[in-house]
Every structure is written in structure tokens, then in C-alpha cells.
C-alpha atoms as a PDB file:
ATOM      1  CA  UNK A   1       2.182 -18.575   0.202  1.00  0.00           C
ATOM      2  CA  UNK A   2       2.229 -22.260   2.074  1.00  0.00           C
ATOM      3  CA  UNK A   3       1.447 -20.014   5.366  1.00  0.00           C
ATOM      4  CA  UNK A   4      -1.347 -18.347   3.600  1.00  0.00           C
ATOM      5  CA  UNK A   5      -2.770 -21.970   2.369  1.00  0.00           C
ATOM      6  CA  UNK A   6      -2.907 -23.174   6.227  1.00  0.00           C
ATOM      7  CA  UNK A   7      -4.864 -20.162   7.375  1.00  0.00           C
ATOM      8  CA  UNK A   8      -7.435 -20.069   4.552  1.00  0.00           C
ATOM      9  CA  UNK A   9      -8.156 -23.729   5.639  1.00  0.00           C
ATOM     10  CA  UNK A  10      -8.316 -22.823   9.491  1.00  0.00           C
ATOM     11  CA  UNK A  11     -10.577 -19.768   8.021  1.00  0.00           C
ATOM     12  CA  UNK A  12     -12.716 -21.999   6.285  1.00  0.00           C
ATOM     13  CA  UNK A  13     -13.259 -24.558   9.332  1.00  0.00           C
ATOM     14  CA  UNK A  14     -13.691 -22.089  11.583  1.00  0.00           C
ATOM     15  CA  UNK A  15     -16.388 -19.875   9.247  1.00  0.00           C
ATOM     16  CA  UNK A  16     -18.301 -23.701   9.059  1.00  0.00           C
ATOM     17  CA  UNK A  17     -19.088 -23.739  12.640  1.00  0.00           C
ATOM     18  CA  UNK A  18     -22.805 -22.043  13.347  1.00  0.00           C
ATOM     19  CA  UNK A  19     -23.151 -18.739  14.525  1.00  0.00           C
ATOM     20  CA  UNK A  20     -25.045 -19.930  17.631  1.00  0.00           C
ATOM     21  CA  UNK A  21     -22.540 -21.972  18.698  1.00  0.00           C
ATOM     22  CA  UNK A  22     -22.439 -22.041  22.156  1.00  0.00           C
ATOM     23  CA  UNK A  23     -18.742 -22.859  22.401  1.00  0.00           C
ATOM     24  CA  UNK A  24     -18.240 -20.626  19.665  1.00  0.00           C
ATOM     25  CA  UNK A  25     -19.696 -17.559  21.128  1.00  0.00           C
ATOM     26  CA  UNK A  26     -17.667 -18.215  24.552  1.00  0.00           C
ATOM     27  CA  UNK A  27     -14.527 -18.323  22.426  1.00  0.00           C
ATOM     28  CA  UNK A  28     -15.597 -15.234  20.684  1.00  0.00           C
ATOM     29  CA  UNK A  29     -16.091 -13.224  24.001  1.00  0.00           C
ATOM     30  CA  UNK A  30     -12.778 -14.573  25.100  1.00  0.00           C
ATOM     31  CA  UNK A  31     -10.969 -13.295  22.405  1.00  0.00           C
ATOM     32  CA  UNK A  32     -12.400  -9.929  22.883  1.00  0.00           C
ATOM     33  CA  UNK A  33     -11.391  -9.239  26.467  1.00  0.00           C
ATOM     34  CA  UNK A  34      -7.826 -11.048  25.282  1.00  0.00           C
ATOM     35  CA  UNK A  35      -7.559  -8.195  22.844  1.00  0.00           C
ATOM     36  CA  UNK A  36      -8.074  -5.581  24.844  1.00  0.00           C
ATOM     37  CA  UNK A  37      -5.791  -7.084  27.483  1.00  0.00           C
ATOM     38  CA  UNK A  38      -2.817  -7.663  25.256  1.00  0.00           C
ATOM     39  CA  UNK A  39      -3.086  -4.312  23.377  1.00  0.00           C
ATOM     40  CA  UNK A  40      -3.317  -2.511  26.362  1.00  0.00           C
ATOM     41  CA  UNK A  41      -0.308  -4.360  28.036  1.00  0.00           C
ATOM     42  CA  UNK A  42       2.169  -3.841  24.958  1.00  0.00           C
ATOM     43  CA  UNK A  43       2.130  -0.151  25.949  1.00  0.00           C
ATOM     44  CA  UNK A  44       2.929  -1.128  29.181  1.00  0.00           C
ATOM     45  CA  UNK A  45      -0.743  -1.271  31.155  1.00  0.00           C
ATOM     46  CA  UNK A  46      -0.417  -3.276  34.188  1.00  0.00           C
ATOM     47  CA  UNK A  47      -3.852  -4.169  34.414  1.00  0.00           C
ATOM     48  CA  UNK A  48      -4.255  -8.497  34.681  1.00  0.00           C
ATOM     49  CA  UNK A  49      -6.692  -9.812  32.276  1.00  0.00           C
ATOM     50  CA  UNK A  50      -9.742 -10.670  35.059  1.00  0.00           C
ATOM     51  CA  UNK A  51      -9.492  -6.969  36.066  1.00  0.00           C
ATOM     52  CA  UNK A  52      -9.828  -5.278  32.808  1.00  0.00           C
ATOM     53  CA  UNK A  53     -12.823  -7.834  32.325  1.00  0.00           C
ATOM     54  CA  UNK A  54     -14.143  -6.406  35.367  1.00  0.00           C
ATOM     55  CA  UNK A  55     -13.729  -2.697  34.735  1.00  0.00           C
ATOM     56  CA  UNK A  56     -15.585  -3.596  31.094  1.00  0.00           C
ATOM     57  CA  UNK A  57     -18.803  -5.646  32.414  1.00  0.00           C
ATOM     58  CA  UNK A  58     -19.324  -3.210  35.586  1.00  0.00           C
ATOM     59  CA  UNK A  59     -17.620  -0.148  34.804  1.00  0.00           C
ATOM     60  CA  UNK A  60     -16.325   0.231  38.266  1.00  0.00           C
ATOM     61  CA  UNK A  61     -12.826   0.758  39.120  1.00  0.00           C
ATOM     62  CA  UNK A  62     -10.337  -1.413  40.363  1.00  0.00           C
ATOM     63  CA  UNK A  63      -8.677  -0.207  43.537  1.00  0.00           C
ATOM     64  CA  UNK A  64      -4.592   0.433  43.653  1.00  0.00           C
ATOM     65  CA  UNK A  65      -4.491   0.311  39.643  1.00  0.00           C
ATOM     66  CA  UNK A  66      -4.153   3.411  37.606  1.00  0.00           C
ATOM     67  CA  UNK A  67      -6.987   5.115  36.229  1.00  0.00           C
ATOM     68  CA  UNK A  68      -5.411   6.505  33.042  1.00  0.00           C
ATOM     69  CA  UNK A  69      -4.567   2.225  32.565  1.00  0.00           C
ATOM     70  CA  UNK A  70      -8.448   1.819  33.361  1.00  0.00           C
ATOM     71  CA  UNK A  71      -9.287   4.298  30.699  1.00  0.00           C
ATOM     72  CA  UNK A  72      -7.161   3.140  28.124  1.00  0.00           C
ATOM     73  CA  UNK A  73      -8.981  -0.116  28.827  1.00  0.00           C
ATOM     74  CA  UNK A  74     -12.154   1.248  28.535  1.00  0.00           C
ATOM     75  CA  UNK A  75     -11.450   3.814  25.153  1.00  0.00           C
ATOM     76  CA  UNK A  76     -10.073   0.239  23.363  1.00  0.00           C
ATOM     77  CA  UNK A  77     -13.660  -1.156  24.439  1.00  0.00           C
ATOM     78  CA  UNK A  78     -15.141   1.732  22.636  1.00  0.00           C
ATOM     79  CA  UNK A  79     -13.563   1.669  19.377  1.00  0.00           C
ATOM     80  CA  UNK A  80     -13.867  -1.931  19.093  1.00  0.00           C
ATOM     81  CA  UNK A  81     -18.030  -1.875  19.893  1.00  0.00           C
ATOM     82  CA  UNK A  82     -17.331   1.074  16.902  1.00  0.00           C
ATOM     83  CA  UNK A  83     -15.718  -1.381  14.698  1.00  0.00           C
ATOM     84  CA  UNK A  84     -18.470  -4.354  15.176  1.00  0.00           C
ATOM     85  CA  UNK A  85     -21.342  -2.269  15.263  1.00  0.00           C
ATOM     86  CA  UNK A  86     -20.510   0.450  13.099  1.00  0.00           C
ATOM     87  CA  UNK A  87     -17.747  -0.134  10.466  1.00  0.00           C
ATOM     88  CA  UNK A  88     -18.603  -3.591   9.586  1.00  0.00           C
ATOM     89  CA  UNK A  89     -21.960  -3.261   9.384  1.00  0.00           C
ATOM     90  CA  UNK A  90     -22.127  -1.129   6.456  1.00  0.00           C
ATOM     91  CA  UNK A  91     -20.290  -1.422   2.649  1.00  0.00           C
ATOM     92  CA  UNK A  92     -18.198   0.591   1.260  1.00  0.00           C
ATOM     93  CA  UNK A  93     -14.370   2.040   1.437  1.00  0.00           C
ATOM     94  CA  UNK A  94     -12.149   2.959   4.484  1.00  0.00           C
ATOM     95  CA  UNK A  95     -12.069   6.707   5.118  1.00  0.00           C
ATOM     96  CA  UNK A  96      -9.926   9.394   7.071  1.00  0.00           C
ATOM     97  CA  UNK A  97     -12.837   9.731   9.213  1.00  0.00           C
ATOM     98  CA  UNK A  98     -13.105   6.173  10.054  1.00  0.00           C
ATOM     99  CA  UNK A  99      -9.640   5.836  11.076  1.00  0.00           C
ATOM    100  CA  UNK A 100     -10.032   9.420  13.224  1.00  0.00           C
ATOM    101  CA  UNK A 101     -13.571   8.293  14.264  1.00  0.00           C
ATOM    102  CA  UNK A 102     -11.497   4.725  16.341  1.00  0.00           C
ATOM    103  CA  UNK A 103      -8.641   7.202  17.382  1.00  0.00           C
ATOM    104  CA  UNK A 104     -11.239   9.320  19.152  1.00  0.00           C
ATOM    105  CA  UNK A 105     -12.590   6.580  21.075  1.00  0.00           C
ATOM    106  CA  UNK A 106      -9.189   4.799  21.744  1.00  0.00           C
ATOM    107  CA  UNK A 107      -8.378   8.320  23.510  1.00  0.00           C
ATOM    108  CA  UNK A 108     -11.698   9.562  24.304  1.00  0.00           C
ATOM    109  CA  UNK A 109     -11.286   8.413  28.417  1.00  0.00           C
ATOM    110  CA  UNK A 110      -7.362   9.688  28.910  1.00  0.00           C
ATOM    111  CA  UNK A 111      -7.220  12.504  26.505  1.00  0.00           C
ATOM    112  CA  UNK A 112     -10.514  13.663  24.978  1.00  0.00           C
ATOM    113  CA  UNK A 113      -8.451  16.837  23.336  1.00  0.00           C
ATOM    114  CA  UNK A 114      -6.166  14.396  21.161  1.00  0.00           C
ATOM    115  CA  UNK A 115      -8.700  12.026  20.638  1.00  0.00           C
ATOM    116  CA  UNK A 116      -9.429  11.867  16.763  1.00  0.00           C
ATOM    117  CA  UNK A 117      -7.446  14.318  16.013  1.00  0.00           C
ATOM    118  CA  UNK A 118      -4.099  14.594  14.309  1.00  0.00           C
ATOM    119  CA  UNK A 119      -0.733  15.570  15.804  1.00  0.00           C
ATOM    120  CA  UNK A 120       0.310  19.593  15.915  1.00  0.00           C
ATOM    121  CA  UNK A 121       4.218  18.650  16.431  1.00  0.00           C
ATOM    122  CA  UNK A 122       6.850  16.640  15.148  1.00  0.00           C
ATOM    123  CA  UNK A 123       7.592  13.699  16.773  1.00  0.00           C
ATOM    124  CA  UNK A 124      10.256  10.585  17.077  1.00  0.00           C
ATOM    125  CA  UNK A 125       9.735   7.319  17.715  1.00  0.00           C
ATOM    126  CA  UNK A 126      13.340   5.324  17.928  1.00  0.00           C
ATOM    127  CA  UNK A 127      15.209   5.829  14.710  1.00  0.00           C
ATOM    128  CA  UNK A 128      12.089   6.312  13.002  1.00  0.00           C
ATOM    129  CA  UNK A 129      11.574  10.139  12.224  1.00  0.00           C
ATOM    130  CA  UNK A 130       7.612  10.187  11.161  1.00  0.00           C
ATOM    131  CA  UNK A 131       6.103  12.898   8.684  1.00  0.00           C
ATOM    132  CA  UNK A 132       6.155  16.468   9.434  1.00  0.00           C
ATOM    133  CA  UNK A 133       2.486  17.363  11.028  1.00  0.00           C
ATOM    134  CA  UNK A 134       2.048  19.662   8.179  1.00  0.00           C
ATOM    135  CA  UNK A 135       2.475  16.478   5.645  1.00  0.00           C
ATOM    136  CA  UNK A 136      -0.453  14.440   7.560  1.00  0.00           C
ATOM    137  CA  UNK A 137      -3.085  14.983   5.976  1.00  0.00           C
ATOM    138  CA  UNK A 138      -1.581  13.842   2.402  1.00  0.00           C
ATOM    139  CA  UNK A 139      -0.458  11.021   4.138  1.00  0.00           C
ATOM    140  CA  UNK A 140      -3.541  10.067   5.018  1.00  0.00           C
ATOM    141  CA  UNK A 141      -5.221  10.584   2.255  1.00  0.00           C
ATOM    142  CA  UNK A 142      -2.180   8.314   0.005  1.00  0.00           C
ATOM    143  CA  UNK A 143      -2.896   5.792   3.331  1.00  0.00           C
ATOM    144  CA  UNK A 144      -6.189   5.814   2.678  1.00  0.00           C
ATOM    145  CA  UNK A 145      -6.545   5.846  -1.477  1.00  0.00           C
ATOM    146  CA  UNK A 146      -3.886   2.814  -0.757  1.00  0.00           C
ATOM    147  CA  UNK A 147      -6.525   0.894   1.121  1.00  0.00           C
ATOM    148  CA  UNK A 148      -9.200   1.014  -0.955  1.00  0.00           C
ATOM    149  CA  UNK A 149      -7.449   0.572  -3.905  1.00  0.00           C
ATOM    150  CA  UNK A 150      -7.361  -2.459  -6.517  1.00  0.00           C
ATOM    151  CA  UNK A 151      -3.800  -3.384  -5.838  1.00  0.00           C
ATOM    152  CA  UNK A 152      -4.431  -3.625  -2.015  1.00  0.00           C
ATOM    153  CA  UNK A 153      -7.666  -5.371  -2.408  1.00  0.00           C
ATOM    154  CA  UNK A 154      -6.164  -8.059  -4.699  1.00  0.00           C
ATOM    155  CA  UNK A 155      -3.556  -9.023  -2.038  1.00  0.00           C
ATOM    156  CA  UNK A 156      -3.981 -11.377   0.585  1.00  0.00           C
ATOM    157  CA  UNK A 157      -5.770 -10.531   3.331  1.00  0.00           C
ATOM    158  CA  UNK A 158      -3.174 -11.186   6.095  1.00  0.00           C
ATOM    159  CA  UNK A 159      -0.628  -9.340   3.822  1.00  0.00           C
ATOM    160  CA  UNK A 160      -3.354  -6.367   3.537  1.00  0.00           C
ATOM    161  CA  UNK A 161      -3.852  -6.440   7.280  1.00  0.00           C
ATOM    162  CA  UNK A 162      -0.800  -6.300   8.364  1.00  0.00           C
ATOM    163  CA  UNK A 163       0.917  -3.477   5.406  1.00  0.00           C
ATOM    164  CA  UNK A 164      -2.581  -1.210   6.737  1.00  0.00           C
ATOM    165  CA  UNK A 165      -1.224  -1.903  10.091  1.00  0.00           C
ATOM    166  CA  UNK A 166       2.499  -0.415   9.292  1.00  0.00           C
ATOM    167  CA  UNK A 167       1.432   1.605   6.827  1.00  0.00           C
ATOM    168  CA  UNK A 168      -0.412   3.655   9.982  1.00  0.00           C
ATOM    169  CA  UNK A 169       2.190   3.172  12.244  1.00  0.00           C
ATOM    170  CA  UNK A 170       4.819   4.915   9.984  1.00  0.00           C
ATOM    171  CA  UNK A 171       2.801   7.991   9.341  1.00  0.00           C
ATOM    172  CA  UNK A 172       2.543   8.156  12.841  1.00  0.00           C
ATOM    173  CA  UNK A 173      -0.652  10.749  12.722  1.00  0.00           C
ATOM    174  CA  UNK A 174      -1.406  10.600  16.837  1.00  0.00           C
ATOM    175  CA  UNK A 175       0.566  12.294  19.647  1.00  0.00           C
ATOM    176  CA  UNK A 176      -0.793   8.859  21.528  1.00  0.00           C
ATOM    177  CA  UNK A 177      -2.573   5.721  20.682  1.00  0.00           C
ATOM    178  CA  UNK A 178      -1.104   4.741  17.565  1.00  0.00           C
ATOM    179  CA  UNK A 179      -0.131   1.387  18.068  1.00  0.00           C
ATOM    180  CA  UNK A 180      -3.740   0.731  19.123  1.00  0.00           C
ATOM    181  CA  UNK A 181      -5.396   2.527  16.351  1.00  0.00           C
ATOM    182  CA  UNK A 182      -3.188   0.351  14.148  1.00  0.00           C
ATOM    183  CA  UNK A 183      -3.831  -2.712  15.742  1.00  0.00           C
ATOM    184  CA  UNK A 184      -7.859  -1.945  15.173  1.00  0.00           C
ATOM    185  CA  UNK A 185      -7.465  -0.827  11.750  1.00  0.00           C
ATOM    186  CA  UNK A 186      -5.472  -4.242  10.754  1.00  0.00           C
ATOM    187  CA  UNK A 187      -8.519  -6.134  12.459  1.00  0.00           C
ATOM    188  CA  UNK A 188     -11.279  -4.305  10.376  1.00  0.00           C
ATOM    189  CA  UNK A 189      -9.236  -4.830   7.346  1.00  0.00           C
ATOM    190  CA  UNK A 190      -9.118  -9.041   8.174  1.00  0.00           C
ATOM    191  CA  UNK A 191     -12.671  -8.767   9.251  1.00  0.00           C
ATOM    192  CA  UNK A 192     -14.024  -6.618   6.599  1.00  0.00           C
ATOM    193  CA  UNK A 193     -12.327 -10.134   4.592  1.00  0.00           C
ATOM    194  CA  UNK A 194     -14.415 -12.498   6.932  1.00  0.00           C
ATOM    195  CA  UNK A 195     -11.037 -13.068   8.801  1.00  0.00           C
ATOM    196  CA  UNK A 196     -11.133 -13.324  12.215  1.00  0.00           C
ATOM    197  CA  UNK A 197      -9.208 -10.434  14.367  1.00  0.00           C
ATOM    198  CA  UNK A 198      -6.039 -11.366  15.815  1.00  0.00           C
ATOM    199  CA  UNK A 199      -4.120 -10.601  18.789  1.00  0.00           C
ATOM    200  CA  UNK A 200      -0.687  -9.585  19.496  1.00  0.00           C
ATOM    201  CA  UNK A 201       0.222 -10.960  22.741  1.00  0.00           C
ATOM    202  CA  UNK A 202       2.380  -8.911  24.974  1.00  0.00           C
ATOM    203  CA  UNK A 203       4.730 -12.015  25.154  1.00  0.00           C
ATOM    204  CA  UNK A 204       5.158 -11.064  21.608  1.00  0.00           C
ATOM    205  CA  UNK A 205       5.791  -7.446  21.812  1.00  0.00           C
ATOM    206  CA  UNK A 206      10.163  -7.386  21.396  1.00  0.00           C
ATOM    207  CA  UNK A 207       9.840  -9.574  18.304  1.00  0.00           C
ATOM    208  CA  UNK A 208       6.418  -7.495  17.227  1.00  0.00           C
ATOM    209  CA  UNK A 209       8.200  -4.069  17.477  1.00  0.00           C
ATOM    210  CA  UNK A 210      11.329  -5.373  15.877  1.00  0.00           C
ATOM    211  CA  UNK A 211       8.831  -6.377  13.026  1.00  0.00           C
ATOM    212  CA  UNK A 212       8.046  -2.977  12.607  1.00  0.00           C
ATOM    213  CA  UNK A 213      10.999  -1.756  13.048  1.00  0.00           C
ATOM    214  CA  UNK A 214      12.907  -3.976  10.126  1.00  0.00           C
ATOM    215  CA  UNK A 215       9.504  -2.960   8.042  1.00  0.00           C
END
């Protein structure tokens, strides 16, 4: 709870500070292309932060680096334009179709097929055995009816961000992209709260996974 005091009052001083900041807004575009960087990287991209700014603002590839990384670069761009432009521009609950609607983009440049679209086969992920693909669809629904419900609403929201964020990764829904669907859904839960979005640096990734896998 003393953690949760100390953000609320960096919340608050940072929420003071006028939209048309100028410092503000550079910090703001920062953070974005930091996002992308470090969510990318925990699945192992190589990419360095200046090029993945790059392929965003010209859309032109970088020479020598993969272009499934470049892609995965790009389809995180995608869903998070979704997010800002989309999702948080309108009221109401958190749907299945939201949650597909991010997947798609987050895959849309590597694997179009998958993209938005739940798994077909069983899968394992360490000593974690997710739901059987015929049991998705509940779980998304309970995932779902979860976030949007009284209980979850009432909690904080950096508790609520980061539950929605294991709640997705344990039903596991995706053959690929999971952990960056997750990491977008547990940034439109904080800013849906008028949180800002946070990042999980790749420097952070052993202690991040073993997190989730102690959750």
C-alpha cells in the first residue's frame, strides 16, 4: 500500500503538467519508441533502439537485421496507434474482440494467419501447461467478465494492470505474441485509469519472467 501511495503522488504531479508541454510531449514520444524497443527485445529482437525508431518514422528497412524482427517492430506500432486512437478514445468495457483486435495487429506483419486469432493446439510454456484450445474461449470470456467486473475495478490500478497482464499470459490464447498482447492489455488497463503505460525493460526480463512464473 506505501508503494501504491508514492505512485499516486508521482501520478498526480505528472497529470499537473499541461498537455502542450513541450518537454512533456518529447518525453511522451520517448517513451513510445522505448516501449516498443524493450517489448520487442524481451523476446529476443536484436533490433537497437535508433533503428526500430527508424523503421517506424520511414518505414524502410534496416539492412543486415531481420525482417520478421522489423515486423514485429512494426505490428507492436500498430496495436499501440489501436490502443491510443481507438480503445481509449471511447467508454465502455474490455471485450474478447478488443483483446483479438491488438493480437491481430501485434501479428499482422509476421503472421497475418495467427493474427487475432486463437490457438488450434495445445501448447507448453516451461512448467506452465496452459488451457486446452478447446477451453479458450471460456477462458476468455471468465478473463474478460473478470476485467470489467466490480471487484477488479475497485482494486488498484497497478494491481489491476498487472493481474490483467498474468491473467492473459496464463490462458495463453496465441500460438505467438502473447507476452506482447499482455504487455498492451496491462497498459490500456493503467491508461484507461489515467495511469501512464509502463515499460518492462529487457534488463528486467529474468526477474520479469520469474514474476510470472512464481504468479
Amino acid at each position: 500500500q506505501r508503494y501504491f501511495g508514492i505512485i499516486d503522488s508521482k501520478v498526480r504531479r505528472l497529470m499537473s503538467i499541461p498537455k502542450g508541454n513541450s518537454a512533456l510531449r518529447r518525453v511522451m514520444e520517448e517513451t513510445y519508441y522505448h516501449h516498443i524497443y524493450h517489448t520487442v527485445a524481451i523476446e529476443g529482437s536484436t533490433l537497437t533502439l535508433s533503428e526500430i525508431r527508424h523503421i517506424i518514422e520511414t518505414r524502410y528497412a534496416v539492412p543486415g537485421k531481420s525482417l520478421q524482427e522489423q515486423n514485429e517492430a512494426i505490428g507492436v506500432d500498430a496495436a499501440m496507434k489501436y490502443i491510443n486512437t481507438t480503445l481509449l478514445s471511447r467508454t465502455g468495457t474490455i471485450s474478447v474482440s478488443d483483446i483479438l483486435e491488438i493480437h491481430r495487429r501485434v501479428l499482422g506483419y509476421v503472421d497475418p494467419v495467427e493474427g487475432g486469432r486463437l490457438r488450434t493446439n495445445q501448447v507448453f510454456v516451461g512448467h506452465h501447461i496452459p488451457p486446452h484450445p478447446q477451453d479458450l474461449q471460456r477462458h476468455m470470456q471468465e478473463l474478460v467478465q473478470w476485467l470489467n467486473s466490480e471487484e477488479a475495478l475497485q482494486l488498484h490500478p497497478v494491481e489491476y494492470a498487472a493481474l490483467a497482464h498474468y491473467k492473459l499470459v496464463y490462458v495463453h490464447p496465441f500460438v505467438d505474441g502473447n507476452g506482447r498482447t499482455s504487455r498492451l492489455l496491462m497498459n490500456l488497463v493503467l491508461m484507461q485509469a489515467r495511469y501512464p503505460p509502463i515499460t518492462i525493460r529487457k534488463e528486467q526480463r529474468a526477474e520479469y519472467y520469474a514474476a510470472l512464473d512464481t504468479a
